[in-house]
N, C-alpha and C. Protein backbone atom coordinates (compact mmCIF):
# COMPACT_ATOMS: atom_id res chain seq x y z
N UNK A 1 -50.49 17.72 -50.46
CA UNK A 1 -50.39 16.48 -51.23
C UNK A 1 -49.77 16.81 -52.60
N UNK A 2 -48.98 15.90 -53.18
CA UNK A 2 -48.42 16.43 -54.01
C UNK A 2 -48.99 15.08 -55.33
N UNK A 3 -48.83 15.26 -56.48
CA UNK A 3 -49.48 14.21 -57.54
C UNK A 3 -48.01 14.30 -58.81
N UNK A 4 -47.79 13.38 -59.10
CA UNK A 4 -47.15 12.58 -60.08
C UNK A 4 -47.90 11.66 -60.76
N UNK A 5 -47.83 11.98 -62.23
CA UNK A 5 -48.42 11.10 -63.00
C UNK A 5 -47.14 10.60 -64.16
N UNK A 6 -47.62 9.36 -64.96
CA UNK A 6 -46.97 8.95 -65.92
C UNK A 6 -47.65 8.32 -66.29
N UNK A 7 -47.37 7.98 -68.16
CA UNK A 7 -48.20 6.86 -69.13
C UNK A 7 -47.80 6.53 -69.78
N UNK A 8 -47.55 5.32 -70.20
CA UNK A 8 -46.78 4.84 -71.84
C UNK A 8 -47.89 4.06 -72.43
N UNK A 9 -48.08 4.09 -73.49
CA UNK A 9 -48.71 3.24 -74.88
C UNK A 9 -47.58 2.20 -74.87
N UNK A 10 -47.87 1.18 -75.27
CA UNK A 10 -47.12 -0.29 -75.37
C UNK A 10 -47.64 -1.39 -76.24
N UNK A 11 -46.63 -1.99 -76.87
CA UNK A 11 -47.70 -3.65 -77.40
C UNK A 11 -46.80 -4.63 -76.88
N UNK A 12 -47.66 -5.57 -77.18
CA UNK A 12 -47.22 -7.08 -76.03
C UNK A 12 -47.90 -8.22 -76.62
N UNK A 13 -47.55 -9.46 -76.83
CA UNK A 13 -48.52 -10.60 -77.17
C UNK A 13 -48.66 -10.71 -76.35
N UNK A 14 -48.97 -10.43 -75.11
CA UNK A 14 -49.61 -11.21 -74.61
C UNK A 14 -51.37 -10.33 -74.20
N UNK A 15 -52.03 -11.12 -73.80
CA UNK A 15 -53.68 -10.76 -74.14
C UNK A 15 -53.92 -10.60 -72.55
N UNK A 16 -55.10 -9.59 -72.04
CA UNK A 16 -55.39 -8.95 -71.10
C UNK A 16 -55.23 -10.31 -69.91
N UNK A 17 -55.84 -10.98 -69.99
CA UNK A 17 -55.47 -12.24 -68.75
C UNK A 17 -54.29 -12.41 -68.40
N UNK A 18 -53.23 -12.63 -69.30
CA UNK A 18 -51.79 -13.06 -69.04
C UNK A 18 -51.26 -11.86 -68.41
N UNK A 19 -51.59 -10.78 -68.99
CA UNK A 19 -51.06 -9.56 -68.57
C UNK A 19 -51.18 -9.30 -66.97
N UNK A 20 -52.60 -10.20 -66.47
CA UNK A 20 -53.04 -9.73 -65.23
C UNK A 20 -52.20 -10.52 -64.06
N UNK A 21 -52.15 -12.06 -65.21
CA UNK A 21 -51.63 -13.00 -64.24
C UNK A 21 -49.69 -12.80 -64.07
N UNK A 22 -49.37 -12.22 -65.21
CA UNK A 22 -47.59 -11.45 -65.10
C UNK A 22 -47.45 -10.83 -64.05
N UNK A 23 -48.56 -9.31 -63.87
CA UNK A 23 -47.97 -8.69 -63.13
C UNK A 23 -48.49 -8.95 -61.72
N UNK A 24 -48.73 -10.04 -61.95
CA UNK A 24 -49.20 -10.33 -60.08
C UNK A 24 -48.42 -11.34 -59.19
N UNK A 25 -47.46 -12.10 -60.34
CA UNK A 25 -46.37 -12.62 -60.42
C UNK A 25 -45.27 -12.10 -59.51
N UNK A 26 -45.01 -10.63 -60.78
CA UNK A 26 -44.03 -10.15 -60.42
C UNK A 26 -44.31 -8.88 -58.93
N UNK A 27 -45.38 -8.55 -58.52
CA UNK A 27 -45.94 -8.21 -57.45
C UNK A 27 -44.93 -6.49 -57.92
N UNK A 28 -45.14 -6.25 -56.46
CA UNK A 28 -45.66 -6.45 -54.80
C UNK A 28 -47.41 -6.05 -55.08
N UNK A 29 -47.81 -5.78 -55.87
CA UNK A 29 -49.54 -5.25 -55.72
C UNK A 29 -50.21 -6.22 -56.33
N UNK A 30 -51.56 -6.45 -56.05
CA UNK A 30 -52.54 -7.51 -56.70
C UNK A 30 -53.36 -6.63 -57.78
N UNK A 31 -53.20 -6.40 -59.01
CA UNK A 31 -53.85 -6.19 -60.14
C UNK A 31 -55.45 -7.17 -60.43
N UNK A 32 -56.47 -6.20 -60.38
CA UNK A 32 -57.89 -6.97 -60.12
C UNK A 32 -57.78 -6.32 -61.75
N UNK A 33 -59.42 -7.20 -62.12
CA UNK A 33 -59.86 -6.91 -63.58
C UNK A 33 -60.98 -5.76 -63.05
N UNK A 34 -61.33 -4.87 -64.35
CA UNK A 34 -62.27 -3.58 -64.05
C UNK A 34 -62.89 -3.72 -64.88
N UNK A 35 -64.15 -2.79 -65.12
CA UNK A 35 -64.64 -2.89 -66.81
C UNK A 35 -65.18 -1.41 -66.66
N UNK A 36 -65.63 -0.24 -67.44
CA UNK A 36 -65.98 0.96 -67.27
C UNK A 36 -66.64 1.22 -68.86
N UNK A 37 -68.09 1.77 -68.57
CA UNK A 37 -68.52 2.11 -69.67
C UNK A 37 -67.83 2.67 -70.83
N UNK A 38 -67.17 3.30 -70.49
CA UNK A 38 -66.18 4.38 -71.08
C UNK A 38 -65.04 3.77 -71.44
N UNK A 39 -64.35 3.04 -70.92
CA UNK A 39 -62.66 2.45 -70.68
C UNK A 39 -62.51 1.14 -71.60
N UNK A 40 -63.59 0.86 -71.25
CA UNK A 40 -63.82 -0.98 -71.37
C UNK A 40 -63.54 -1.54 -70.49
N UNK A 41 -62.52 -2.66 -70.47
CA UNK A 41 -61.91 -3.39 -69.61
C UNK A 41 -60.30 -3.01 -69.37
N UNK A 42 -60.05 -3.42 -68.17
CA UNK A 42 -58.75 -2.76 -67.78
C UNK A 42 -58.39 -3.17 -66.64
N UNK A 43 -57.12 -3.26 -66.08
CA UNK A 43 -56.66 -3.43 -65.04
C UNK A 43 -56.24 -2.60 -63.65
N UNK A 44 -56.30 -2.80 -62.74
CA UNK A 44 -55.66 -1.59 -61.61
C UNK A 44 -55.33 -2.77 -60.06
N UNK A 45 -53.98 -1.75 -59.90
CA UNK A 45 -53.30 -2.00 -58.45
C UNK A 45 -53.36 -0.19 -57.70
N UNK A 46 -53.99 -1.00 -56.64
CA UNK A 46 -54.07 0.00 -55.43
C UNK A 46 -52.79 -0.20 -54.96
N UNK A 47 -51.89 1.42 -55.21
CA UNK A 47 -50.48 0.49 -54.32
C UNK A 47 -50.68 2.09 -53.07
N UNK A 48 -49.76 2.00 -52.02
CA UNK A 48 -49.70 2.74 -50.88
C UNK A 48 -49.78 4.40 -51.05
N UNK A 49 -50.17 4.83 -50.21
CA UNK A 49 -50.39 6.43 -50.38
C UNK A 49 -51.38 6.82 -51.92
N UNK A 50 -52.49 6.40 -51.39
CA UNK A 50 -53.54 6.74 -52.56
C UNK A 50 -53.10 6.72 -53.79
N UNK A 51 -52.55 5.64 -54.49
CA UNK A 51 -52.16 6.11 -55.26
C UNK A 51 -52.71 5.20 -56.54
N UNK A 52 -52.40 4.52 -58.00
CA UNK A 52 -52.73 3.59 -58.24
C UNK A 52 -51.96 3.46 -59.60
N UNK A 53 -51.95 2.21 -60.21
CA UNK A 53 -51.27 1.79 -61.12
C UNK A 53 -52.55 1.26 -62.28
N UNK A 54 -52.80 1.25 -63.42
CA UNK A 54 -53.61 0.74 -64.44
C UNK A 54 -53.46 0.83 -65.69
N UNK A 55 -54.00 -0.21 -66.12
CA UNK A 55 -53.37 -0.79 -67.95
C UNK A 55 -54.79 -0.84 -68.65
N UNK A 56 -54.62 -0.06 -69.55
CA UNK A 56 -55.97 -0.17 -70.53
C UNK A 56 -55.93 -1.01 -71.79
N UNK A 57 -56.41 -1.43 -72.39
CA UNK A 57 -56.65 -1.81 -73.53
C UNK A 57 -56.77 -0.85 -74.40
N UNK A 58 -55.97 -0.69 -75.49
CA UNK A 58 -55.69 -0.01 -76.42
C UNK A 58 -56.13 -0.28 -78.16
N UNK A 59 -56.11 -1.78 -78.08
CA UNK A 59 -56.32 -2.08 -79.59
C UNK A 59 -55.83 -3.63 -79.26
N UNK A 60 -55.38 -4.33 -80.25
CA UNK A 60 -55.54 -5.32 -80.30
C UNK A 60 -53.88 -5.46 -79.70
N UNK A 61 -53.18 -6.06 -78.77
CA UNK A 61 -51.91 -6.18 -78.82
C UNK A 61 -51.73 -5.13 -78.45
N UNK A 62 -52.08 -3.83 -78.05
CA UNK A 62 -52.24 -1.95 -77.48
C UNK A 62 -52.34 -2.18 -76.46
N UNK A 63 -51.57 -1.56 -75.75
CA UNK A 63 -51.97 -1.04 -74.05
C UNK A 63 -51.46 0.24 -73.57
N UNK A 64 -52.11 0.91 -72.60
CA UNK A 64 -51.65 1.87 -71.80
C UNK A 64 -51.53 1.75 -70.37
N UNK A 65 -50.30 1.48 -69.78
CA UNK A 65 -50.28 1.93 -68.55
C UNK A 65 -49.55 3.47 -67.83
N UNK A 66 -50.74 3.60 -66.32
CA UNK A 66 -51.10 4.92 -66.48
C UNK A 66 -50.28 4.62 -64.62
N UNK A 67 -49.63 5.55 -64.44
CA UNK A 67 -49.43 5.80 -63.24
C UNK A 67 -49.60 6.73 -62.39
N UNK A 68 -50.50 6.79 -61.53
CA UNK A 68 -50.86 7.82 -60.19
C UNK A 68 -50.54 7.93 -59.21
N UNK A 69 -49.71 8.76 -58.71
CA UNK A 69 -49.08 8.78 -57.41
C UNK A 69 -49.15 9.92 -56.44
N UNK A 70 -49.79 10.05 -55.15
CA UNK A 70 -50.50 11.18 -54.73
C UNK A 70 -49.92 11.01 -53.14
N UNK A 71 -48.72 10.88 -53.10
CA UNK A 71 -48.50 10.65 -51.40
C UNK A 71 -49.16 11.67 -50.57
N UNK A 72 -48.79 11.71 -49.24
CA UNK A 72 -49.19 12.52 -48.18
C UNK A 72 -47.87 12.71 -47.80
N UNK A 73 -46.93 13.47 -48.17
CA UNK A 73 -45.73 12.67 -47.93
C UNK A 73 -44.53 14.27 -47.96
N UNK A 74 -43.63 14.46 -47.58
CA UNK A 74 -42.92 15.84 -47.74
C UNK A 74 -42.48 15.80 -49.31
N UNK A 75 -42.47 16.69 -49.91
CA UNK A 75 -42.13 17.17 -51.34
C UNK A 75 -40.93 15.99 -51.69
N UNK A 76 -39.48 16.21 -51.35
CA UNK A 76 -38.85 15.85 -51.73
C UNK A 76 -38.89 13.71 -51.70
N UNK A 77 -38.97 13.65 -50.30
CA UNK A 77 -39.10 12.43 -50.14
C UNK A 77 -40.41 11.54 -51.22
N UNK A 78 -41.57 12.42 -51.48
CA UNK A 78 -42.35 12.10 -52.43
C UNK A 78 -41.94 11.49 -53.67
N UNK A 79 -41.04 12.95 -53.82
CA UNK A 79 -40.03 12.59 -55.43
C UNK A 79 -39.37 11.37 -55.59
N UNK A 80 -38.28 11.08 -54.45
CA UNK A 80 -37.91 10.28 -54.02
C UNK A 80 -38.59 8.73 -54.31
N UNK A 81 -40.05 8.41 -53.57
CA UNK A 81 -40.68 7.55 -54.03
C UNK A 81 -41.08 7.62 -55.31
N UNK A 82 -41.19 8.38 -56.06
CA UNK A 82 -41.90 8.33 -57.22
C UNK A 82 -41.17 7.97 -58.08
N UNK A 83 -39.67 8.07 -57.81
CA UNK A 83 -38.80 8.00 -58.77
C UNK A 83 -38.19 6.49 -58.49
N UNK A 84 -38.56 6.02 -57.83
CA UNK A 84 -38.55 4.29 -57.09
C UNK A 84 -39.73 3.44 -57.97
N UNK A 85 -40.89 4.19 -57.95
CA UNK A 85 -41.60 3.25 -58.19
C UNK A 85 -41.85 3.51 -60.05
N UNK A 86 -41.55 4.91 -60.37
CA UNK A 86 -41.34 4.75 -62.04
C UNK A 86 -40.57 4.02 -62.34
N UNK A 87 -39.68 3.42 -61.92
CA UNK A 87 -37.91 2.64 -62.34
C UNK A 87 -38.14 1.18 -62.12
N UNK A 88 -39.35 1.00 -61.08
CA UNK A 88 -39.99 -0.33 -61.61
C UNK A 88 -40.72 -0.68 -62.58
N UNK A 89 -41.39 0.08 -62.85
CA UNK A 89 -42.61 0.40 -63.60
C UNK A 89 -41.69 0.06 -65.01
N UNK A 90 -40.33 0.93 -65.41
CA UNK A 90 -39.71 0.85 -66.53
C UNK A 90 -38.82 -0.38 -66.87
N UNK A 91 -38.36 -1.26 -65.77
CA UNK A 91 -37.53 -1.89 -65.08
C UNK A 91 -37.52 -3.65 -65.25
N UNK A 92 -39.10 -3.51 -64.68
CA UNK A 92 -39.73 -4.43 -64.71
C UNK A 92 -40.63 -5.08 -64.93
N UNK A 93 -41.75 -4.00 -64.52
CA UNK A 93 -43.37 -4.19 -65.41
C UNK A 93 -43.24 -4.08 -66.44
N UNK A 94 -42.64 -3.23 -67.45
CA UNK A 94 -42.82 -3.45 -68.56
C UNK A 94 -41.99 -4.29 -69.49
N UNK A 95 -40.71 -4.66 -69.02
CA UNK A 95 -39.96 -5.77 -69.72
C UNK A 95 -40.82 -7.12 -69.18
N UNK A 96 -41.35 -7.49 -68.04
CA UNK A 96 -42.01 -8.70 -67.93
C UNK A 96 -42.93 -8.67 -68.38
N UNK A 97 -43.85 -7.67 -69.36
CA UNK A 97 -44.80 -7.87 -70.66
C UNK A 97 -44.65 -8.02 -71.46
N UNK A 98 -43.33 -8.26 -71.93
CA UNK A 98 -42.37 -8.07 -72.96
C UNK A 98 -42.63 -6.78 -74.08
N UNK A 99 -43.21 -5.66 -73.02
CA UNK A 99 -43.27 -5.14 -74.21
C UNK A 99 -42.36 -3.99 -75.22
N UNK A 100 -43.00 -3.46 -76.00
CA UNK A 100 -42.42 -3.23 -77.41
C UNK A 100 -43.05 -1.93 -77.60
N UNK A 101 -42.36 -1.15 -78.49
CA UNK A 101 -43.20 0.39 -79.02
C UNK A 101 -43.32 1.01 -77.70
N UNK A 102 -42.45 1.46 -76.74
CA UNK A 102 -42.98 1.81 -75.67
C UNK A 102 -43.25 3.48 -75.72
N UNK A 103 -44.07 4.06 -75.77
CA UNK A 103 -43.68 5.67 -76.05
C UNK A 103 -44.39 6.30 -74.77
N UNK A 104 -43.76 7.53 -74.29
CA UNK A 104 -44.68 8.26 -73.22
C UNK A 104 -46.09 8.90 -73.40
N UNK A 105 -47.21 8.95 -73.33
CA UNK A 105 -47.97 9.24 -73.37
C UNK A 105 -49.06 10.21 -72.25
N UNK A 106 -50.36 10.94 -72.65
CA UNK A 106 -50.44 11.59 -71.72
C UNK A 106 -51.66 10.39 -70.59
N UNK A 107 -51.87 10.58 -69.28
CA UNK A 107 -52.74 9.20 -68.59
C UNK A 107 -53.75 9.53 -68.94
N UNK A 108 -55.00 8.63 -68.98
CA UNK A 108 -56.03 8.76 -69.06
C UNK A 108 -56.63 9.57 -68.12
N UNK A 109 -56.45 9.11 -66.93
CA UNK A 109 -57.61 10.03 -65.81
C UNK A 109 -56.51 10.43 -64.66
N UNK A 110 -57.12 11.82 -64.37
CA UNK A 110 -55.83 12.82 -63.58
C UNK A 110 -56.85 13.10 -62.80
């Protein structure tokens, strides 16, 4: 199994609800609400090959989304996907948050 991660810090007006109801919009995954002693509240999509997508709350107008990607899958072809689904991630999820300040960051949970 091979693991790919990625994270950016971001701001956005828009506030954790809208955020949930954007990216479920723009799909293909259904983004549920979470809450974690630790985390607070936050978002996550289960997308294919164990993998998962989630946006934290950062501060006021702050977010982090964190990407996990863990196929079962041959090395290269892995890459392959991973490099599909970061280019949405950059593409689209995050211009349809409109967001702003985007910087790479390290993910929360590996």
């Amino acid at each position: 199994m091979h693991f790919f991660y990625r994270a950016y810090t971001f701001t956005s007006p828009l506030l954790l609800p809208q955020i949930r109801d954007t990216l479920n919009k723009l799909g293909p995954w259904e983004w549920i609400d979470r809450d974690n002693d630790d985390l607070g509240e936050y978002l996550s999509a289960h997308i294919p090959e164990d993998s998962w997508l989630k946006l934290y709350v950062r501060g006021t107008g702050a977010y982090q989304l964190d990407i996990k990607f863990r196929p079962e899958m041959e090395k290269a072809v892995a890459e392959k996907a991973f490099d599909v689904l970061h280019e949405r991630v950059k593409t689209v999820l995050l211009p349809g948050l409109k967001a702003t300040q985007i910087e790479p960051t390290p993910p929360v949970d590996r």
